[in-house]
C-alpha atoms as a PDB file:
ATOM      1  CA  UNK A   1     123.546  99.703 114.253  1.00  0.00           C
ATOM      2  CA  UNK A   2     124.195  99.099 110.615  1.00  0.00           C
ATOM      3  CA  UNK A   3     121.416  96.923 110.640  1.00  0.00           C
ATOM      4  CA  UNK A   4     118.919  99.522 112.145  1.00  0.00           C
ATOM      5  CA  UNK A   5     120.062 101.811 109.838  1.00  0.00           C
ATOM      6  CA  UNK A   6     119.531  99.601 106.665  1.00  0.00           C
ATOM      7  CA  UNK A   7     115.715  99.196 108.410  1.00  0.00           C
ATOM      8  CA  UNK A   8     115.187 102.755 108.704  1.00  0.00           C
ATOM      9  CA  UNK A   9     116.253 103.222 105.161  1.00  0.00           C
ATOM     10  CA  UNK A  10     113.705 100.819 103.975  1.00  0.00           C
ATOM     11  CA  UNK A  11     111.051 101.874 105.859  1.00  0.00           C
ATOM     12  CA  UNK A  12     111.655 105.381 104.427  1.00  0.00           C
ATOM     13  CA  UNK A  13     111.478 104.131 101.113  1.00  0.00           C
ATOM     14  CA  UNK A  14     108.205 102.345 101.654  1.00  0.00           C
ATOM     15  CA  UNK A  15     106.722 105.895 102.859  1.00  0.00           C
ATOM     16  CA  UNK A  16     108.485 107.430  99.791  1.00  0.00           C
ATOM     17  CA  UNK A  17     107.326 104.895  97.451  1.00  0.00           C
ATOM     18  CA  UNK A  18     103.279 105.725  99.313  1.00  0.00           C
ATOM     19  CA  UNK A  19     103.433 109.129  99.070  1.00  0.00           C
ATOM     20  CA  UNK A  20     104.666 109.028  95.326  1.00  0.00           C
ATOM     21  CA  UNK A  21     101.039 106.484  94.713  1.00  0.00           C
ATOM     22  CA  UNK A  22      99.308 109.208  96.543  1.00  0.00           C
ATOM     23  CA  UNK A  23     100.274 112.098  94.697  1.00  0.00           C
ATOM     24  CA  UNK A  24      99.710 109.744  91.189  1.00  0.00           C
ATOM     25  CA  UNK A  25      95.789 109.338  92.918  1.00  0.00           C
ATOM     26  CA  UNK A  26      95.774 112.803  93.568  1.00  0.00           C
ATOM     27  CA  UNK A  27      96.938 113.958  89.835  1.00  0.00           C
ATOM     28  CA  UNK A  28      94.700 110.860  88.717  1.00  0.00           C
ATOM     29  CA  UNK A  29      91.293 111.818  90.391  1.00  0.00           C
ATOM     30  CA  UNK A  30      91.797 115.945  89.420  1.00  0.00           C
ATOM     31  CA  UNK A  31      92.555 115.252  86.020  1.00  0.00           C
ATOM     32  CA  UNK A  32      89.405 112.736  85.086  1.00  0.00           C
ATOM     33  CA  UNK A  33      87.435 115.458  87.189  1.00  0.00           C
ATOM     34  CA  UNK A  34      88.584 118.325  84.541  1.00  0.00           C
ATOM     35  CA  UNK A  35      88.225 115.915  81.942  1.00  0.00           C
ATOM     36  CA  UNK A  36      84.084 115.143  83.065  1.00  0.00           C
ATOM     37  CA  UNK A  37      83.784 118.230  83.203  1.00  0.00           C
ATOM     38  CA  UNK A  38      84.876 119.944  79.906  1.00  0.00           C
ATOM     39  CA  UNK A  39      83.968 116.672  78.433  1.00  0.00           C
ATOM     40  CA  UNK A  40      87.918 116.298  76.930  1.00  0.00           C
ATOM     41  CA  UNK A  41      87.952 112.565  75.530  1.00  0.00           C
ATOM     42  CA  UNK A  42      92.308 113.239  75.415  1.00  0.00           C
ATOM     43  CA  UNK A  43      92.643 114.329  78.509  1.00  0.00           C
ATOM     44  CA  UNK A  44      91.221 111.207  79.853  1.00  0.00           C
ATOM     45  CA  UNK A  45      93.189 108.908  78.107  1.00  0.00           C
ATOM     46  CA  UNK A  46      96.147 110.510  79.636  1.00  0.00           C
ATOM     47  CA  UNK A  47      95.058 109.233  82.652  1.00  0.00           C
ATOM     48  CA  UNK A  48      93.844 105.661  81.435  1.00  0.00           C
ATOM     49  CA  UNK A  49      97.635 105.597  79.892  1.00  0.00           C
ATOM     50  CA  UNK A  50      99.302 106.913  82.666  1.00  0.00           C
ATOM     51  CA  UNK A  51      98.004 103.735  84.892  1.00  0.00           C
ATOM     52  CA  UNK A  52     100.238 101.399  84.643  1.00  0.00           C
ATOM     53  CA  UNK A  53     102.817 103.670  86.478  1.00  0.00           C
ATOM     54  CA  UNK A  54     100.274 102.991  89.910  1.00  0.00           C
ATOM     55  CA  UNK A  55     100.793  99.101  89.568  1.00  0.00           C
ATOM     56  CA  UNK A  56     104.795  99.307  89.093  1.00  0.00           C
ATOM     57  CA  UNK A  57     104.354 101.292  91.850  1.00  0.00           C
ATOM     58  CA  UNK A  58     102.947  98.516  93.971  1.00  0.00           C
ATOM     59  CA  UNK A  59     104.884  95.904  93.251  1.00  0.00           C
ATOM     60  CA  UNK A  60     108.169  98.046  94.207  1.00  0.00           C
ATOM     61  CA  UNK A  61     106.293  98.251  97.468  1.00  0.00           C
ATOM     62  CA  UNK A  62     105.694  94.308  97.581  1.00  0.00           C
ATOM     63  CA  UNK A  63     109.541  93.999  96.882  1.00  0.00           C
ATOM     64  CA  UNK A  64     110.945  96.687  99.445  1.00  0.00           C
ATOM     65  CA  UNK A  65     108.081  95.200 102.233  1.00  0.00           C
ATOM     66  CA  UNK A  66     109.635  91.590 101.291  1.00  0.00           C
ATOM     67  CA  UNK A  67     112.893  92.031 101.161  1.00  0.00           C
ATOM     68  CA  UNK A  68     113.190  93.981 104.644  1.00  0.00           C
ATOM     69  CA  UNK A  69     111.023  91.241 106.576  1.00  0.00           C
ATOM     70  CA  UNK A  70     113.344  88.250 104.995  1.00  0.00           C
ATOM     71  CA  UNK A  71     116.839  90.415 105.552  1.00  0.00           C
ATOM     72  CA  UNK A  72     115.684  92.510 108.947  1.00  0.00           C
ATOM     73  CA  UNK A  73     113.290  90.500 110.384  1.00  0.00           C
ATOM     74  CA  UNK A  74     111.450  93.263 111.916  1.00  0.00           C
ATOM     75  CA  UNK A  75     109.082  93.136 115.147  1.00  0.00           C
ATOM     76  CA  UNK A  76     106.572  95.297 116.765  1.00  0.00           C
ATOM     77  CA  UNK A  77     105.640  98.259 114.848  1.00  0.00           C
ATOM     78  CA  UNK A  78     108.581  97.928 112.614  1.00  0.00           C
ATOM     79  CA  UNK A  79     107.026  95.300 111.402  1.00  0.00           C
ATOM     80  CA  UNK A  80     103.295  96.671 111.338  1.00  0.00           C
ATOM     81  CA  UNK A  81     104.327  99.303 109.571  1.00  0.00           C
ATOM     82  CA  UNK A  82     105.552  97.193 106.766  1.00  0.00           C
ATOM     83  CA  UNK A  83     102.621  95.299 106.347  1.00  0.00           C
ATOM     84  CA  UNK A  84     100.050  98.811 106.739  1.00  0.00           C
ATOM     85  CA  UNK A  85     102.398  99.640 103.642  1.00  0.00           C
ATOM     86  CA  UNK A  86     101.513  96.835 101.847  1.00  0.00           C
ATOM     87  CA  UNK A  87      97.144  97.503 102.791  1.00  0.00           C
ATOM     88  CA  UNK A  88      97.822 100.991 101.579  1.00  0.00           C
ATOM     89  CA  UNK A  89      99.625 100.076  98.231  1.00  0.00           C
ATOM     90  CA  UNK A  90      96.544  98.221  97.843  1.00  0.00           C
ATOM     91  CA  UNK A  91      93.848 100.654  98.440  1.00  0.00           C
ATOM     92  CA  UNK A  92      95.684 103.106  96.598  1.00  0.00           C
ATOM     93  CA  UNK A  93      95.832 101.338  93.452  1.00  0.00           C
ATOM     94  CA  UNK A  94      91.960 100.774  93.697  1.00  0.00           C
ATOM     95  CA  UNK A  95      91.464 104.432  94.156  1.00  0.00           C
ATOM     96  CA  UNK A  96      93.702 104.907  90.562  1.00  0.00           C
ATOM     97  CA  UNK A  97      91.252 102.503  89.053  1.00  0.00           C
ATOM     98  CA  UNK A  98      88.621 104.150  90.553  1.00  0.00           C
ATOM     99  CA  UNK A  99      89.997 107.534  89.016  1.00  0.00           C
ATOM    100  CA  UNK A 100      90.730 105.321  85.490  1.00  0.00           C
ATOM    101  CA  UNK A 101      86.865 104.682  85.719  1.00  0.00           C
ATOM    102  CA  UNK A 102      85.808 108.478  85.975  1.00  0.00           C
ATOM    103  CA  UNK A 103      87.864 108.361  82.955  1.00  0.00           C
ATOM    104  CA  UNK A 104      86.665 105.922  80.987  1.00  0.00           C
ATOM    105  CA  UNK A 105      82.869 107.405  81.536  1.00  0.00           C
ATOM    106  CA  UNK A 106      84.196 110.784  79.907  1.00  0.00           C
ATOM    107  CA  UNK A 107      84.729 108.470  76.898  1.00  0.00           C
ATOM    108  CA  UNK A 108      81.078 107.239  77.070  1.00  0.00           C
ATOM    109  CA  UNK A 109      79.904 110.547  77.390  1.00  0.00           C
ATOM    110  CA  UNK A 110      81.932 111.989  74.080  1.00  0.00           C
ATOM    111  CA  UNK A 111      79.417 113.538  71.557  1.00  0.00           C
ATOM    112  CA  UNK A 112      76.931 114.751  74.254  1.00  0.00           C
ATOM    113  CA  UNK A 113      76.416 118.025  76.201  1.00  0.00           C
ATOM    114  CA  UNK A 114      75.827 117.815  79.797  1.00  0.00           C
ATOM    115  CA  UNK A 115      72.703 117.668  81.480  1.00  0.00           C
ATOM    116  CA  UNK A 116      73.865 119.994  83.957  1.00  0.00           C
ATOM    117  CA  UNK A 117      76.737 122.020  85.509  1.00  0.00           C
ATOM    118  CA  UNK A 118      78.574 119.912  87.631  1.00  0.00           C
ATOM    119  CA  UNK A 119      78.935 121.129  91.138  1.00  0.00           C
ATOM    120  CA  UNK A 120      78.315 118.325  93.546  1.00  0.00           C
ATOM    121  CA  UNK A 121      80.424 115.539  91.743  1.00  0.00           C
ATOM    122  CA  UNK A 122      83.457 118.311  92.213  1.00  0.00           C
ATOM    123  CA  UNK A 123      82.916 119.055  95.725  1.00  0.00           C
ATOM    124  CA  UNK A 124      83.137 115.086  96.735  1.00  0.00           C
ATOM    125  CA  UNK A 125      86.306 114.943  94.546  1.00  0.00           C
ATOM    126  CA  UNK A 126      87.764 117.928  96.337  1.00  0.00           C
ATOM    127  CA  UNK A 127      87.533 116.530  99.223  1.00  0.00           C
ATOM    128  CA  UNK A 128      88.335 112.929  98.479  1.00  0.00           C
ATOM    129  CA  UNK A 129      91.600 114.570  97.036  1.00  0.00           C
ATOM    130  CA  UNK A 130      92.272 115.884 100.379  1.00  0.00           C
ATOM    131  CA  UNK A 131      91.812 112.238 102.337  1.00  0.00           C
ATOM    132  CA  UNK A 132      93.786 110.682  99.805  1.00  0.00           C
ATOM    133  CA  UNK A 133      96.677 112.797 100.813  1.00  0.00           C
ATOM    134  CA  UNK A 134      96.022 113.266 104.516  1.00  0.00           C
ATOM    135  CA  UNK A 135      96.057 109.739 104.699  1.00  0.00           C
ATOM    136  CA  UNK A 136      99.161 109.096 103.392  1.00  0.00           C
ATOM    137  CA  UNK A 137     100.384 111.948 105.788  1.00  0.00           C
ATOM    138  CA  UNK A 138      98.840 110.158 108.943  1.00  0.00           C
ATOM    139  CA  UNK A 139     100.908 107.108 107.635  1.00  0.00           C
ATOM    140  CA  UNK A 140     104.060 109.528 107.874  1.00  0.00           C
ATOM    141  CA  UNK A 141     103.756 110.971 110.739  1.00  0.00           C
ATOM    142  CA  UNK A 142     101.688 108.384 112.999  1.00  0.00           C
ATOM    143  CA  UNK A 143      99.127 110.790 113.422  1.00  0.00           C
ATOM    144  CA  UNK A 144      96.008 109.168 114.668  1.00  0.00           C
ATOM    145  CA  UNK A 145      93.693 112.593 115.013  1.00  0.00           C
ATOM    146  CA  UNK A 146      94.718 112.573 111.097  1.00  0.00           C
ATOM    147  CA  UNK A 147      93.155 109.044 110.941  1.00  0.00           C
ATOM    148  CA  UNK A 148      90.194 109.824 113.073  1.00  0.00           C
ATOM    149  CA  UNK A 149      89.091 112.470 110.374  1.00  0.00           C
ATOM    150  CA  UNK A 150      88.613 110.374 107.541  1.00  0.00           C
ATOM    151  CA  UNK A 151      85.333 109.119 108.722  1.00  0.00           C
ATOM    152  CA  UNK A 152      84.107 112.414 109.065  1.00  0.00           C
ATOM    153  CA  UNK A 153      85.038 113.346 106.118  1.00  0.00           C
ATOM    154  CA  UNK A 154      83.521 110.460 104.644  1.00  0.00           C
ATOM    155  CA  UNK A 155      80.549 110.967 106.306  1.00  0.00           C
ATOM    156  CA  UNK A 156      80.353 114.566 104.205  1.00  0.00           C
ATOM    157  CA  UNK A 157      81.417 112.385 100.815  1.00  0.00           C
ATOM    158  CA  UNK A 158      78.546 110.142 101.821  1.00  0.00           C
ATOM    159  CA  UNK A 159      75.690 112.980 102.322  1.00  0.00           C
ATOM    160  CA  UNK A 160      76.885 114.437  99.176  1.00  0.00           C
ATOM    161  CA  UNK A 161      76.505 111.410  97.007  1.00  0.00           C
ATOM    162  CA  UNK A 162      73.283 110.731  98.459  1.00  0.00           C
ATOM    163  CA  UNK A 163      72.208 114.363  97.199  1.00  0.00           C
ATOM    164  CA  UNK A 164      73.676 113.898  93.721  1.00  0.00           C
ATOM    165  CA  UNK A 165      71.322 110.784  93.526  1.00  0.00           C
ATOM    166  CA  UNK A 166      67.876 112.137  94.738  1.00  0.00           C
ATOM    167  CA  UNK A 167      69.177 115.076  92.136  1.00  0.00           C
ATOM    168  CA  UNK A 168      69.780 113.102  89.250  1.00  0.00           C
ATOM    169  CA  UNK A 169      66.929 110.622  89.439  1.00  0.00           C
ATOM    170  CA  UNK A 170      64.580 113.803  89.459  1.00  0.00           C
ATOM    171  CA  UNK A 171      66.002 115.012  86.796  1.00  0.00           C
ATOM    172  CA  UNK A 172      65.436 111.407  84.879  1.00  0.00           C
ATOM    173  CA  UNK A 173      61.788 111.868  85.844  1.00  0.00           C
ATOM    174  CA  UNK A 174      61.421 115.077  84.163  1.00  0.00           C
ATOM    175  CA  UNK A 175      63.686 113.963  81.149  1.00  0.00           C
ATOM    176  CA  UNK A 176      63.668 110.556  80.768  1.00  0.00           C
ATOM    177  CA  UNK A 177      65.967 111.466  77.197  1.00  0.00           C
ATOM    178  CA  UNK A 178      68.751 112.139  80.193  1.00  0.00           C
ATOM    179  CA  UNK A 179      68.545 108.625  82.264  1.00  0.00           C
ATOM    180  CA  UNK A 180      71.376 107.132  80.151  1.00  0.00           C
ATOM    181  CA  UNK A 181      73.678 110.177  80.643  1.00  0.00           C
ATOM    182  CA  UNK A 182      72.616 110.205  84.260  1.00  0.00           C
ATOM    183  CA  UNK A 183      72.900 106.717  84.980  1.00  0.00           C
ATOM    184  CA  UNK A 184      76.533 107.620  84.245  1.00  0.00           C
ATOM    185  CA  UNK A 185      77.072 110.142  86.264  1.00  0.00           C
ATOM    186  CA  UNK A 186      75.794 108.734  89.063  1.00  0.00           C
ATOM    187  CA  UNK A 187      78.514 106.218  88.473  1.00  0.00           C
ATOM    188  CA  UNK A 188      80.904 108.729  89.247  1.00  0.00           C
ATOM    189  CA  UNK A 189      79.648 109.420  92.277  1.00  0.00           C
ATOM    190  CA  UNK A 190      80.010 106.030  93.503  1.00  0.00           C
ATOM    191  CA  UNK A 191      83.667 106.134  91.964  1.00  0.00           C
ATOM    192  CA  UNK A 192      84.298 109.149  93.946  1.00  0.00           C
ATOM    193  CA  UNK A 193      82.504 107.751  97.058  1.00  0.00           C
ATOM    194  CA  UNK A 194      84.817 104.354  96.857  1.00  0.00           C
ATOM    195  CA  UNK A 195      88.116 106.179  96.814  1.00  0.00           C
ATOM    196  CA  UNK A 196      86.992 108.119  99.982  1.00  0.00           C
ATOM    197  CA  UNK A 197      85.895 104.323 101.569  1.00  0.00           C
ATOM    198  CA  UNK A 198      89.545 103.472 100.496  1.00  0.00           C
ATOM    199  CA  UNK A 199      91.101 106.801 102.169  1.00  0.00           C
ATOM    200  CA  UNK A 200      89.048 105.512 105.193  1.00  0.00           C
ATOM    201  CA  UNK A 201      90.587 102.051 105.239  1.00  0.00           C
ATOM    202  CA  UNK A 202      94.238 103.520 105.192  1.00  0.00           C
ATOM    203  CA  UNK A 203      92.908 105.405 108.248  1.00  0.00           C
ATOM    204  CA  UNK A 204      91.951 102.129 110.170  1.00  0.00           C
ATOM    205  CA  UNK A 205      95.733 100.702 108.823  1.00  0.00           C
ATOM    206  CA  UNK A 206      97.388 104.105 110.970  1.00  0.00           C
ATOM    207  CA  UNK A 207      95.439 102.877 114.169  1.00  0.00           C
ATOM    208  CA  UNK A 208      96.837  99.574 113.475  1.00  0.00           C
ATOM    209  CA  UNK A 209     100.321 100.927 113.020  1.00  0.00           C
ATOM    210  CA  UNK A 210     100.212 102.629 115.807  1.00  0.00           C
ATOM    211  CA  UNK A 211      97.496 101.347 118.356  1.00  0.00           C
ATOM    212  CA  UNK A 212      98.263  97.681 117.291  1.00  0.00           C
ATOM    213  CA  UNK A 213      94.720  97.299 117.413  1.00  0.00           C
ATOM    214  CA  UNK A 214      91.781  96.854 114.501  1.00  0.00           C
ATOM    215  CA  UNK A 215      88.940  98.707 114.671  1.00  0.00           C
ATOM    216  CA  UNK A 216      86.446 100.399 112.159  1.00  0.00           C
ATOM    217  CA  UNK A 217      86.191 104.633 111.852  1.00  0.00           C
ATOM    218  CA  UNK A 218      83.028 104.594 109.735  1.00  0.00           C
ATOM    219  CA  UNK A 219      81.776 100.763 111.386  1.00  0.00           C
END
């Protein structure tokens, strides 16, 4: 019994320890969003600075995953779930980068006004913010339905980023002055559209976990 318990407690921490990188994504991704669009060079190094916290992150996931397969020896889904948490850890730490990269473009784009009020770029983050954290939540609670709707909504993230494109590369026909600052923001889009691929992939890891089977929502 002890043993169980000292199990449960570390697979607790693990979720802790995911839902902690998700909310740093979340607070990541909303801030270089604000920062694009007022154009705030600070605020963005905030969240270049504020990195580093992702990757300690991580690695305390590595070490709490490691330590509970060489002292518990789990099986079964006990042990799934221990390496899922290591897949998410992963993808979430791309999806800060990701986030880090928005920022870094608001520091390529100090000095200029924008072409355009942003409304699109936005949207996709809006709802990438939302898959970030209902992933983590399907995780949780080993809620497959949860999982199943991350490729639908990255089928909407998709459709949207295809619109920002066709958008922006008319407006670089029209004002070819704007392709450099446009070339950028379409850049963001892709950022955006790559944490939402990531969101996806912790969906596939909560079939895994509880399924025990691979498979591909957005094949």
């Amino acid at each position: 019994m002890a043993r169980r318990r000292e199990l449960d407690e570390g697979l607790e921490t693990l979720t802790g320890l995911l839902m902690a990188m998700g909310e740093h994504v979340d607070h990541a991704l909303s801030g270089a969003m604000e920062a694009l669009e007022k154009l705030d060079g600070d605020a963005a190094r905030l969240i270049i600075d504020a990195d580093p916290l992702l990757n300690r992150m991580e690695e305390k996931i590595a070490d709490t995953g490691a330590r509970l397969i060489v002292t518990q020896q789990p099986v079964a889904k006990d042990l799934r779930r221990i390496l899922v948490a290591f897949r998410m850890a992963s993808d979430l730490e791309r999806m800060g980068d990701l986030s880090v990269d928005i920022a870094k473009t608001v520091l390529r784009l100090q000095g200029q006004t924008l072409m355009k009020p942003l409304v699109d770029l936005p949207e996709m983050a809006r709802i990438v913010r939302g898959m970030v954290l209902e992933s983590i939540r399907a995780y949780a609670e080993e809620n497959v339905d949860l999982a199943h709707k991350m490729a639908r909504d990255d089928d909407r993230v998709d459709a949207l980023y295809a619109q920002i494109l066709q958008e922006l590369f008319a407006l670089m026909a029209t004002d070819p002055g704007r392709t450099g600052q446009a070339m950028l923001l379409a850049f963001v889009g892709r950022y955006i559209e790559r944490i939402a691929d990531h969101a996806t992939n912790i969906g596939e890891s909560v079939v895994y976990l509880v399924a025990g089977i691979r498979s591909e929502l957005n094949p």
